[in-house]
PDB file of N, CA and C in Angstrom:
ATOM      1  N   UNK A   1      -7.758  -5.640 -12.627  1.00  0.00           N
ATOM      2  CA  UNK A   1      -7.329  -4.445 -11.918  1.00  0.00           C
ATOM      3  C   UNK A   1      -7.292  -4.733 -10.422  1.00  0.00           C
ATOM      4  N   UNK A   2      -6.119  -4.135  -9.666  1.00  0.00           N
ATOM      5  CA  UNK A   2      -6.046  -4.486  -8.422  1.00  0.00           C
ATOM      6  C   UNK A   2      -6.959  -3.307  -7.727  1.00  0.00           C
ATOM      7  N   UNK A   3      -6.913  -3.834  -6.770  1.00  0.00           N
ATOM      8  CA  UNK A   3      -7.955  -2.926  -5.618  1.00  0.00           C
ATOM      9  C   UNK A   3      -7.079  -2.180  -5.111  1.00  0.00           C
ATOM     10  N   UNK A   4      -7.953  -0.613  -4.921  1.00  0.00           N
ATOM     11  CA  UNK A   4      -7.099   0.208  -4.142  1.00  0.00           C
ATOM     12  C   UNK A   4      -6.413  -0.248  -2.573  1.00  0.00           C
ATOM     13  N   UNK A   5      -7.808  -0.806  -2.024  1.00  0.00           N
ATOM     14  CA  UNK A   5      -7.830  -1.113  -0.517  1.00  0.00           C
ATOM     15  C   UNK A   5      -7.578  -2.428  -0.007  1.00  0.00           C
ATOM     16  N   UNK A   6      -6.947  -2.569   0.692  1.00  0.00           N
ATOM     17  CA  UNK A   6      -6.731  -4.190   1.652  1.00  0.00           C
ATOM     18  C   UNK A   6      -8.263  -4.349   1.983  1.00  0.00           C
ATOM     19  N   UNK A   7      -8.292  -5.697   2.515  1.00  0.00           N
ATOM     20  CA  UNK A   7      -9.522  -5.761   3.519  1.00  0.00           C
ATOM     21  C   UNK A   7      -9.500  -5.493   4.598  1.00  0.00           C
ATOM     22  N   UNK A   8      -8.094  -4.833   5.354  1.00  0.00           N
ATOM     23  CA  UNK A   8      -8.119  -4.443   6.957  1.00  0.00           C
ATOM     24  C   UNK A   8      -7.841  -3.009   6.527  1.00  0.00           C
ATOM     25  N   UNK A   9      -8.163  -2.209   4.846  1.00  0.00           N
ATOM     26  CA  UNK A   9      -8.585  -1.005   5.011  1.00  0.00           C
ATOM     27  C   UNK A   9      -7.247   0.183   4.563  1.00  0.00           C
ATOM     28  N   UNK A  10      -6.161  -0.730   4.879  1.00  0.00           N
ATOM     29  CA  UNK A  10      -4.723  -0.050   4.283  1.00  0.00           C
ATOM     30  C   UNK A  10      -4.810  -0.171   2.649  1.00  0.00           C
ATOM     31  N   UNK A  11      -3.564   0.909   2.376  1.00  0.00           N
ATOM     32  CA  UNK A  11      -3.606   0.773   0.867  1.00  0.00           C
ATOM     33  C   UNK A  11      -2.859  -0.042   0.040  1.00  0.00           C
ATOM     34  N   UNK A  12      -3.480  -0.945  -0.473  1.00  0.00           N
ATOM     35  CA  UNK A  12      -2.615  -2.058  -1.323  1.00  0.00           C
ATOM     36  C   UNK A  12      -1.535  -1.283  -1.829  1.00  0.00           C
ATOM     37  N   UNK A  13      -0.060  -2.107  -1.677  1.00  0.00           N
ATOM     38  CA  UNK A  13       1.086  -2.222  -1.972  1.00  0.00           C
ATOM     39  C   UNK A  13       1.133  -2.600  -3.759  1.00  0.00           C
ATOM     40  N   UNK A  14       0.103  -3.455  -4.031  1.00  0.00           N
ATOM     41  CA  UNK A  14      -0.250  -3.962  -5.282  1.00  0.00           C
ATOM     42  C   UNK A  14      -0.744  -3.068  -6.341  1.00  0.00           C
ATOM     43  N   UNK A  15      -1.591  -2.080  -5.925  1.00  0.00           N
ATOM     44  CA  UNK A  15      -2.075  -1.062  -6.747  1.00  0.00           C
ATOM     45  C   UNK A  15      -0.910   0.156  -6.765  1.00  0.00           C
ATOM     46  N   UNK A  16      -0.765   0.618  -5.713  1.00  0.00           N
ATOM     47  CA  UNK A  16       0.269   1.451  -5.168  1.00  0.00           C
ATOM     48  C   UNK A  16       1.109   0.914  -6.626  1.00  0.00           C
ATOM     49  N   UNK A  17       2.030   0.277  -6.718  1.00  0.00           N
ATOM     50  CA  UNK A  17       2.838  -0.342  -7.734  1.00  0.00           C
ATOM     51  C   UNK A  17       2.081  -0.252  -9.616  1.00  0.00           C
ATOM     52  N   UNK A  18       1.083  -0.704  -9.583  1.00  0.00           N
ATOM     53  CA  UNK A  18       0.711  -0.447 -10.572  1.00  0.00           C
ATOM     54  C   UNK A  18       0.171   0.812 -11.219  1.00  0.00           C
ATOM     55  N   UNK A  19       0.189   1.798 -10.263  1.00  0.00           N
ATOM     56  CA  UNK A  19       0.022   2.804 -10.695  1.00  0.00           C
ATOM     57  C   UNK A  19       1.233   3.656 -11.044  1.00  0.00           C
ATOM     58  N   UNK A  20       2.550   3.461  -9.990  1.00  0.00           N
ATOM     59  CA  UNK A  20       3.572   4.034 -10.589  1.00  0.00           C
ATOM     60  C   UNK A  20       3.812   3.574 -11.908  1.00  0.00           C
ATOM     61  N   UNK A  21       4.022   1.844 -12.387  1.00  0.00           N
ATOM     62  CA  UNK A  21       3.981   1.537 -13.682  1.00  0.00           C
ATOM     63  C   UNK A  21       3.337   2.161 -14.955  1.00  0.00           C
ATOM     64  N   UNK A  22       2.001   2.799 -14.435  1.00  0.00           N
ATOM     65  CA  UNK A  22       1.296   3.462 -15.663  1.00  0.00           C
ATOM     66  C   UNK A  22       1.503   4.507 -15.946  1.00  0.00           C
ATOM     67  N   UNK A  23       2.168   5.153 -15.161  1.00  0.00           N
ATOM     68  CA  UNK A  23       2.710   6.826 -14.808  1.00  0.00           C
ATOM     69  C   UNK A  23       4.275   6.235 -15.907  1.00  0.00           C
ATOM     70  N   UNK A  24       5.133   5.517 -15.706  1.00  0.00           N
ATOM     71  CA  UNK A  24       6.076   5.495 -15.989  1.00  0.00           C
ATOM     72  C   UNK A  24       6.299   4.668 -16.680  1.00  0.00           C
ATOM     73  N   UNK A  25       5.467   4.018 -17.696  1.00  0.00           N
ATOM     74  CA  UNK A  25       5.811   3.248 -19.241  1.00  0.00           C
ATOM     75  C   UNK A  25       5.950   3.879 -20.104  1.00  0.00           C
ATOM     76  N   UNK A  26       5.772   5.218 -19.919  1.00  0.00           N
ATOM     77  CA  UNK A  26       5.843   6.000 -21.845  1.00  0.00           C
ATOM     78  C   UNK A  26       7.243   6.060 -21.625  1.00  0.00           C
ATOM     79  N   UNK A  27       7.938   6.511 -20.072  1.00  0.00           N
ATOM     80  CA  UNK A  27       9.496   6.913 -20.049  1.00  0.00           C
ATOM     81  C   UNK A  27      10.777   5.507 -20.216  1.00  0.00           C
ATOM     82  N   UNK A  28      10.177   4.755 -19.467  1.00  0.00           N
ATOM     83  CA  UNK A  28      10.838   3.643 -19.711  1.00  0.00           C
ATOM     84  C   UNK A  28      10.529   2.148 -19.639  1.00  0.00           C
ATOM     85  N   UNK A  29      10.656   1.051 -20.008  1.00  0.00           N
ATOM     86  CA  UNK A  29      10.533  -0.269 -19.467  1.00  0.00           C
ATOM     87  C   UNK A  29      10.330  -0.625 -17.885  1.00  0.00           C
ATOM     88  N   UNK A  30       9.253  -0.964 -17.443  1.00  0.00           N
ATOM     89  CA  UNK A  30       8.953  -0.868 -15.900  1.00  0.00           C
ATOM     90  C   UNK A  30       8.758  -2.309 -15.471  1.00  0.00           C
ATOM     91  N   UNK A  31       8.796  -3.099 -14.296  1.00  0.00           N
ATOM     92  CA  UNK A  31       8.678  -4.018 -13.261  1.00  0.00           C
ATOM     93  C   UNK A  31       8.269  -3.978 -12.299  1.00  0.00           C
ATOM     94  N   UNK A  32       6.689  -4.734 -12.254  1.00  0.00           N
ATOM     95  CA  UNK A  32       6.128  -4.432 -10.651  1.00  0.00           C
ATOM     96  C   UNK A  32       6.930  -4.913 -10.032  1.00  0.00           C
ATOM     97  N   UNK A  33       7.665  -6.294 -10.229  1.00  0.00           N
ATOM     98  CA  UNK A  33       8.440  -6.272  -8.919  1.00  0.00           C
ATOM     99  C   UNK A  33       9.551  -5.367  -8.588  1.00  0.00           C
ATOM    100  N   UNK A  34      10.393  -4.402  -9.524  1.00  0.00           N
ATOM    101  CA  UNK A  34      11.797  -3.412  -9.108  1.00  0.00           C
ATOM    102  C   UNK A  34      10.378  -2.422  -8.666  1.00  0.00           C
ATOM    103  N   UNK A  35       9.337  -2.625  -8.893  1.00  0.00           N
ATOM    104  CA  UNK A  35       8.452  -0.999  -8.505  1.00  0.00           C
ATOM    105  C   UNK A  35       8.241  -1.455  -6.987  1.00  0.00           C
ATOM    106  N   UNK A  36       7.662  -2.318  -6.499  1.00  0.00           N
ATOM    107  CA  UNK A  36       7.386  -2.704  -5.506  1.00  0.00           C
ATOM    108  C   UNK A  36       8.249  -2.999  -4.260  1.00  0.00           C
ATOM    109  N   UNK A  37       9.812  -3.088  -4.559  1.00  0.00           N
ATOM    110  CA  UNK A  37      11.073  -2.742  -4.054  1.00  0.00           C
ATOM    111  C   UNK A  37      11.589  -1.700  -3.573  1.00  0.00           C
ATOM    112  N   UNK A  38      11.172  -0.810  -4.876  1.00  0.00           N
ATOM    113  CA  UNK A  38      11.693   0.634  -4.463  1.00  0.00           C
ATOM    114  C   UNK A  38      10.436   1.516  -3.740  1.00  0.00           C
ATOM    115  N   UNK A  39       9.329   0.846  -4.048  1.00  0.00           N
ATOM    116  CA  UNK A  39       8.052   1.258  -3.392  1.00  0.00           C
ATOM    117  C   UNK A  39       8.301   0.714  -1.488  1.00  0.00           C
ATOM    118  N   UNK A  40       8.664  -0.271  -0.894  1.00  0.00           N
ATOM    119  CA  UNK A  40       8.738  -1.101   0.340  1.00  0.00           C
ATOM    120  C   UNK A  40       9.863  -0.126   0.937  1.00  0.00           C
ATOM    121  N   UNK A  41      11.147   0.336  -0.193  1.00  0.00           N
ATOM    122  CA  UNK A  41      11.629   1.443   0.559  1.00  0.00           C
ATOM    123  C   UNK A  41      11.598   2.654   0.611  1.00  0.00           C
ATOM    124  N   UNK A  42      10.954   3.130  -0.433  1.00  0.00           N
ATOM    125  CA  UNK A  42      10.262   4.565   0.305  1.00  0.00           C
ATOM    126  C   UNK A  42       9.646   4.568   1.424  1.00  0.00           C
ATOM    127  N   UNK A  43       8.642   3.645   1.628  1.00  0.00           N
ATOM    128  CA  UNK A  43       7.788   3.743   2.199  1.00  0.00           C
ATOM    129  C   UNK A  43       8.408   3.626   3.768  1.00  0.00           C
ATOM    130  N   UNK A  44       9.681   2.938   3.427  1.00  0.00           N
ATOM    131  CA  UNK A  44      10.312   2.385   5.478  1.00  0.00           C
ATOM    132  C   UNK A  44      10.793   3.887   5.731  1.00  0.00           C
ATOM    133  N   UNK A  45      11.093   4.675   4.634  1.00  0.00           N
ATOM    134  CA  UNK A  45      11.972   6.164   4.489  1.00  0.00           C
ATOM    135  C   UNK A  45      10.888   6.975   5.062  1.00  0.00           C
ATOM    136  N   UNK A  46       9.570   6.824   4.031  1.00  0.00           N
ATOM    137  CA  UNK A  46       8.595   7.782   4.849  1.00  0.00           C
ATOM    138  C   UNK A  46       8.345   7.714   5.876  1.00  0.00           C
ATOM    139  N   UNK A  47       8.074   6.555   6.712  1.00  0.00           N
ATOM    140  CA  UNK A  47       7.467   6.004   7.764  1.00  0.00           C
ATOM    141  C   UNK A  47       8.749   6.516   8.713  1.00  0.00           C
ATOM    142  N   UNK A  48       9.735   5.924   9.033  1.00  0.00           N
ATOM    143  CA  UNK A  48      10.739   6.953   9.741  1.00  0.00           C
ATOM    144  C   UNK A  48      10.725   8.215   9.644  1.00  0.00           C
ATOM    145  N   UNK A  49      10.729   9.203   8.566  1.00  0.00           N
ATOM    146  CA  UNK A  49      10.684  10.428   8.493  1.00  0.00           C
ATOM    147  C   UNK A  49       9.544  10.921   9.024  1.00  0.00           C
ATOM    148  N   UNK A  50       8.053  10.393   9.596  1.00  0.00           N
ATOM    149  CA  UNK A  50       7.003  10.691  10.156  1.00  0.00           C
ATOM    150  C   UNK A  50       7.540  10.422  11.264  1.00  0.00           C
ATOM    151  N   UNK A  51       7.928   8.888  11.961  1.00  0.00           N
ATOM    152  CA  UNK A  51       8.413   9.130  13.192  1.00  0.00           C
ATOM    153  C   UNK A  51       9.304  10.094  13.814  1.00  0.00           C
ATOM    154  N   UNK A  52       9.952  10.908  12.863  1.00  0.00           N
ATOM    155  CA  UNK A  52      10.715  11.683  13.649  1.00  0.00           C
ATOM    156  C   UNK A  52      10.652  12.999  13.856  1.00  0.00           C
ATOM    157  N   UNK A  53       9.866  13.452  12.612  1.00  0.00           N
ATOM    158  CA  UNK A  53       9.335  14.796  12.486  1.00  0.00           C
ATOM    159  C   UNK A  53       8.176  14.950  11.360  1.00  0.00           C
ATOM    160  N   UNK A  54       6.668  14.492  12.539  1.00  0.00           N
ATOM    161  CA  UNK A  54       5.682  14.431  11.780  1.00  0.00           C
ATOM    162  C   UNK A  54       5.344  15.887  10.878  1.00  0.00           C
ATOM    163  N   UNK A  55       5.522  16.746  11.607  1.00  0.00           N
ATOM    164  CA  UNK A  55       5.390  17.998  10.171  1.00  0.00           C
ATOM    165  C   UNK A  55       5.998  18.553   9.748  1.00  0.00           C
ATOM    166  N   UNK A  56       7.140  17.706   9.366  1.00  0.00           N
ATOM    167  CA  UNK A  56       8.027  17.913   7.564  1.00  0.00           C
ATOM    168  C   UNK A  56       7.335  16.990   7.072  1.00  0.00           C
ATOM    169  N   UNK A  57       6.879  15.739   7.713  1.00  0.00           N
ATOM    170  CA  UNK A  57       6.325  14.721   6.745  1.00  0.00           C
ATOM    171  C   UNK A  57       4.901  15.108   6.295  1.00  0.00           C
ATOM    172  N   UNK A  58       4.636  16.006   6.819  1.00  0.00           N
ATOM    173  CA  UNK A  58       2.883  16.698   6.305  1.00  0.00           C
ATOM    174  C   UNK A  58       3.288  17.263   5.409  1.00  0.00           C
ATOM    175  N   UNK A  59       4.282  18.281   5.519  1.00  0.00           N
ATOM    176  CA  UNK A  59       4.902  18.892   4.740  1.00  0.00           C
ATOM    177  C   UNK A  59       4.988  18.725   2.838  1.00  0.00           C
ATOM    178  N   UNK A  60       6.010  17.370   3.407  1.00  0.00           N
ATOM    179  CA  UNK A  60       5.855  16.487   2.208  1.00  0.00           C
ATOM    180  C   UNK A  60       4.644  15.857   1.366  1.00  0.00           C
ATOM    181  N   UNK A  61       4.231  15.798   2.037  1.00  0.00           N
ATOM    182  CA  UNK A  61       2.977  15.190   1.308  1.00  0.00           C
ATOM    183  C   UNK A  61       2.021  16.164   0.789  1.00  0.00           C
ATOM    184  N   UNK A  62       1.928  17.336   1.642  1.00  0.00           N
ATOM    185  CA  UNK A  62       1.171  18.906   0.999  1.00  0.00           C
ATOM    186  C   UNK A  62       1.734  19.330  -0.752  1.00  0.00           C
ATOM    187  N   UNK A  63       3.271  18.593  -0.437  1.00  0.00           N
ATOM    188  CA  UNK A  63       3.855  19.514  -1.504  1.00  0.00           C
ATOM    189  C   UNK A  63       3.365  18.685  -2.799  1.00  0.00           C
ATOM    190  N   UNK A  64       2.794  17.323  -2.554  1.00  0.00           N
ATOM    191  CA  UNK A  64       2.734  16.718  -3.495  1.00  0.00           C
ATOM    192  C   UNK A  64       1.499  15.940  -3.641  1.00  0.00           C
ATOM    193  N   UNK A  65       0.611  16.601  -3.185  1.00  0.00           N
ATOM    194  CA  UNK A  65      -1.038  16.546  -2.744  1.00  0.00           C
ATOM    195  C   UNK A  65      -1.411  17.291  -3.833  1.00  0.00           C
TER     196      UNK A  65
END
């Protein structure tokens, strides 16, 4: 099992990924690496969408908190 946490404290990209996989094997055939792809670009999506308007991006994350 991968670790939630890096050692500089961020959240592994690695777990991050394997958890969408476990969420989403009953629906279909999954790939950490296509997960970890589409995971690198959400994440450039979120990360811009905070830079530009940090509270829609709170927003977002409330809605799905």
């Amino acid at each position: 099992m991968t670790e939630k946490f890096n050692d500089d404290g961020s959240i592994s990209q690695n777990w991050l990924a394997e958890e969408i996989a476990k969420r989403e094997e009953e629906k279909i055939e999954v790939n950490i690496a296509q997960i970890k792809d589409v995971l690198n670009d959400t994440l450039d999506i979120l990360s811009g969408l905070r830079a530009e308007d940090s509270d829609k991006f709170d927003e977002l994350l409330k809605k799905h908190g």
